[in-house]
Protein backbone atom coordinates (compact mmCIF):
# COMPACT_ATOMS: atom_id res chain seq x y z
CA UNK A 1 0.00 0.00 0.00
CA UNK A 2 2.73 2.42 0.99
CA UNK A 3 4.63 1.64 -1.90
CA UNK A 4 1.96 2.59 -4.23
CA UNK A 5 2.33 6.26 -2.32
CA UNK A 6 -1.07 5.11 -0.44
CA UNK A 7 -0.71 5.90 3.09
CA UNK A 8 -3.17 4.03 5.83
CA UNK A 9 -5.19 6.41 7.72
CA UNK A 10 -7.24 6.32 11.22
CA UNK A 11 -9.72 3.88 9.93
CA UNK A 12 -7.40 1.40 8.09
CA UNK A 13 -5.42 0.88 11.06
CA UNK A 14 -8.63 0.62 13.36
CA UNK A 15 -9.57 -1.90 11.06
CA UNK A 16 -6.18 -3.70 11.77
CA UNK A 17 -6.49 -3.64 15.10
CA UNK A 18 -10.30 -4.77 15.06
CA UNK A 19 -8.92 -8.02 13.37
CA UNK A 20 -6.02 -8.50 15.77
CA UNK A 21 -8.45 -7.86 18.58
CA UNK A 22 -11.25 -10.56 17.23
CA UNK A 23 -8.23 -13.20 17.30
CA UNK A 24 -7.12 -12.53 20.85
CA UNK A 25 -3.58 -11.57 19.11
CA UNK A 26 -2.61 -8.65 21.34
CA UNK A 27 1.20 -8.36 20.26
CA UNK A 28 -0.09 -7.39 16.81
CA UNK A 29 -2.56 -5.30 18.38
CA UNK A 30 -0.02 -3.07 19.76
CA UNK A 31 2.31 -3.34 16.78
CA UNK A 32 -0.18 -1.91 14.93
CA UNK A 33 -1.26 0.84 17.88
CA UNK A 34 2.56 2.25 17.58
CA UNK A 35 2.52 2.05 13.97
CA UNK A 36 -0.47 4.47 14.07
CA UNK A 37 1.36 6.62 16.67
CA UNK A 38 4.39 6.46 14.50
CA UNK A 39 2.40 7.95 11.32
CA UNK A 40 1.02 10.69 13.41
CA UNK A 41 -2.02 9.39 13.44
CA UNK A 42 -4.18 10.03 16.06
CA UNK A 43 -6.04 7.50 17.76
CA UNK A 44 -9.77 7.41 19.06
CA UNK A 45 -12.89 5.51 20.88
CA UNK A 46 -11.94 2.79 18.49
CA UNK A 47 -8.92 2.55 18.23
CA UNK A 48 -8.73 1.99 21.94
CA UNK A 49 -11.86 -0.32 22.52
CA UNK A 50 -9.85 -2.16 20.16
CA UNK A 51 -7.23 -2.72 21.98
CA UNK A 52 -9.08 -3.57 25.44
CA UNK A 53 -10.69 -6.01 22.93
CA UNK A 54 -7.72 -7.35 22.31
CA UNK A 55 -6.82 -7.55 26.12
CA UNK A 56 -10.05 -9.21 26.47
CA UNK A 57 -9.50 -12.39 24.49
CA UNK A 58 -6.04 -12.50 25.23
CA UNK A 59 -7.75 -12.93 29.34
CA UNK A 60 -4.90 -10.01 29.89
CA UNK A 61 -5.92 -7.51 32.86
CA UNK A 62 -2.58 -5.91 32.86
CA UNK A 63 -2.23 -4.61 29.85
CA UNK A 64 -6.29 -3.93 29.73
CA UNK A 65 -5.39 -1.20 32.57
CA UNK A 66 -2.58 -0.08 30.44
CA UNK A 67 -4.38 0.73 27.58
CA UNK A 68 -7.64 2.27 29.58
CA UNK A 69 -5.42 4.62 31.38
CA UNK A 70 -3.53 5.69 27.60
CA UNK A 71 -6.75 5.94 26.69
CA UNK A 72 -7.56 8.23 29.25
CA UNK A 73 -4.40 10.51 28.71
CA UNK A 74 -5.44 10.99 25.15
CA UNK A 75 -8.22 12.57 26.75
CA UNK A 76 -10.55 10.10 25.38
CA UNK A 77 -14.05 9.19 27.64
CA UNK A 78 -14.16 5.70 28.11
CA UNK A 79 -18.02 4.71 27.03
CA UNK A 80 -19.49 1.32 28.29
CA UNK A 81 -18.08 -0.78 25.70
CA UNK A 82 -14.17 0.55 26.66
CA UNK A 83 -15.56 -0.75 30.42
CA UNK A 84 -17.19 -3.80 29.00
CA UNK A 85 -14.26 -5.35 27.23
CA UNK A 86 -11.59 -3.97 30.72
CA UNK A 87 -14.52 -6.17 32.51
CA UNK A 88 -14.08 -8.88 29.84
CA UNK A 89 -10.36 -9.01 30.61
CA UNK A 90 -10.80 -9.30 34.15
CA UNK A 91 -13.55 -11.79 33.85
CA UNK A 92 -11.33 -14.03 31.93
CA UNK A 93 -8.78 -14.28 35.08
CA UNK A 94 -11.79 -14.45 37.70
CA UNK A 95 -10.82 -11.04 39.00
CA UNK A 96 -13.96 -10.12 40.56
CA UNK A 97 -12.81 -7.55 42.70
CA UNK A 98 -11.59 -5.54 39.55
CA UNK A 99 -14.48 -5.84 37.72
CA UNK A 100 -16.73 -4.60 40.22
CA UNK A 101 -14.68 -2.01 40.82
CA UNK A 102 -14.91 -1.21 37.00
CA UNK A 103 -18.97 -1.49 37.48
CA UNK A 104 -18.96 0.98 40.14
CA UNK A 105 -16.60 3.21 38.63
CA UNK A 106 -18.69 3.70 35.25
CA UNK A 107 -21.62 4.15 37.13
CA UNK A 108 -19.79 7.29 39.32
CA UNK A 109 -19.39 8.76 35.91
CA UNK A 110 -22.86 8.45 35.00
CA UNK A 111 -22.38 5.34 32.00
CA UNK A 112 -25.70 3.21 32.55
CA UNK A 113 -24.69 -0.47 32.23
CA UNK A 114 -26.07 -2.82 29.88
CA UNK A 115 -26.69 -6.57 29.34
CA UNK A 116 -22.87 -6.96 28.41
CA UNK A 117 -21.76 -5.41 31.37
CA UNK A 118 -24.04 -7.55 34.06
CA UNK A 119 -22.97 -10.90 31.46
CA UNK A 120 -19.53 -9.82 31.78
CA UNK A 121 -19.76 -9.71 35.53
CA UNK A 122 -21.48 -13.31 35.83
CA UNK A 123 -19.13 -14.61 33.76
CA UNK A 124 -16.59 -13.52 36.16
CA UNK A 125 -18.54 -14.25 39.54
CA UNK A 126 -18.64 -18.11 37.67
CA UNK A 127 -14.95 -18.55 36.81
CA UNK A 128 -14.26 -17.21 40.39
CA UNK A 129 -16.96 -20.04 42.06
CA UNK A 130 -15.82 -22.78 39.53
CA UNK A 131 -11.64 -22.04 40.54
CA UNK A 132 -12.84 -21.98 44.35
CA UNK A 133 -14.86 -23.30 46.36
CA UNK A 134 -17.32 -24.13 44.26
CA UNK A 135 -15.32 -27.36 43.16
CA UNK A 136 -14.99 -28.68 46.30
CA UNK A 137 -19.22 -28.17 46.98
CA UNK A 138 -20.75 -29.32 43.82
CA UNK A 139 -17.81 -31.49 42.66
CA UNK A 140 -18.59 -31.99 38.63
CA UNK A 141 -22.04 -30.07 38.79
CA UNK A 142 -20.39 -26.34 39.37
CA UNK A 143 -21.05 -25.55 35.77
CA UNK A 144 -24.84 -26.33 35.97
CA UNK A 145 -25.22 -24.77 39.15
CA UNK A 146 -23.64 -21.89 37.81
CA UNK A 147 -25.00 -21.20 34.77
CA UNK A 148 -28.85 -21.38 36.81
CA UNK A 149 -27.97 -19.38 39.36
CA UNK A 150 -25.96 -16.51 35.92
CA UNK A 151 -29.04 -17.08 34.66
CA UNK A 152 -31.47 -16.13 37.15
CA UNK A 153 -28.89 -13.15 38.28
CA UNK A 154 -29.22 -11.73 34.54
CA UNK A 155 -32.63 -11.40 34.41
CA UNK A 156 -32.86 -9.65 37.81
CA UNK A 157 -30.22 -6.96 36.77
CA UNK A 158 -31.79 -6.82 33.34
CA UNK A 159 -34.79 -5.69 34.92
CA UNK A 160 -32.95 -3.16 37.22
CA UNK A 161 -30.98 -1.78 34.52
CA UNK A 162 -34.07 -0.54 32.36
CA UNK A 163 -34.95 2.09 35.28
CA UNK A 164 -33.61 5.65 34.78
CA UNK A 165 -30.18 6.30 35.72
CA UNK A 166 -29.68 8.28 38.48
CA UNK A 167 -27.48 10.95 36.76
């Protein structure tokens, strides 16, 4: 492309790094972050829900927090989806404590969750019970249990979530 005197702009490279992200291939992610950098390209929502896409699949926290908090020094609002796929990243390690704490901060600045955001969070309540104690109660029936009691939990925060926000 370059060679042809074509040069990739903003939405090329987003496209890139939606690819990267949708394999769980994080290292190419970032590769292709810098590169945009690099061409003096300046990166935006998507660029950087991307990336925490990326972090997501890849079950990689760390570098989830990393790229939220670039994010933020761009001086780019994180929206739901930027929290949903940091809570995706920490569901995919069973940090529960983080992603509550990512649930409570998007509500302080007034983002109403959605049905991805409560999912998120039961996915990571289950991988917590299932690497616990949940294997040593319901030896080989922690994944029923859990998905019934997910199940039941979803439809009581789907119903919360359609009142108004308080903001």
């Amino acid at each position: 492309m370059q060679l042809n005197g074509v040069q990739p702009n903003v939405i090329t490279l987003n496209s890139m790094l939606d690819a990267c992200a949708k394999r769980g291939r994080l290292g190419p992610a970032e590769w292709w972050f810098h590169f945009m950098e690099d061409s003096n390209l300046e990166p935006n929502q998507v660029s950087f829900c991307a990336l925490l896409n990326a972090c997501a699949k890849a079950q990689n926290p760390k570098r989830a927090q990393v790229w939220f908090d670039k994010m933020l020094g761009y001086r780019i609002a994180a929206d739901i989806v930027a929290y949903n796929a940091f809570i995706a990243a920490c569901a995919g390690q069973a940090n529960v404590a983080k992603a509550e704490e990512l649930l409570t901060e998007a509500r302080a600045t007034c983002l109403s969750p959605d049905l991805v955001t409560y999912n998120t969070l039961l996915h990571a309540w289950a991988r917590s019970a299932t690497q616990q104690e949940g294997q040593s109660m319901f030896p080989g029936k922690m994944h029923i249990f859990a998905l019934h009691v997910c199940f039941c939990i979803l439809l009581i925060l789907t119903v919360c979530s359609q009142r108004p926000a308080p903001c």
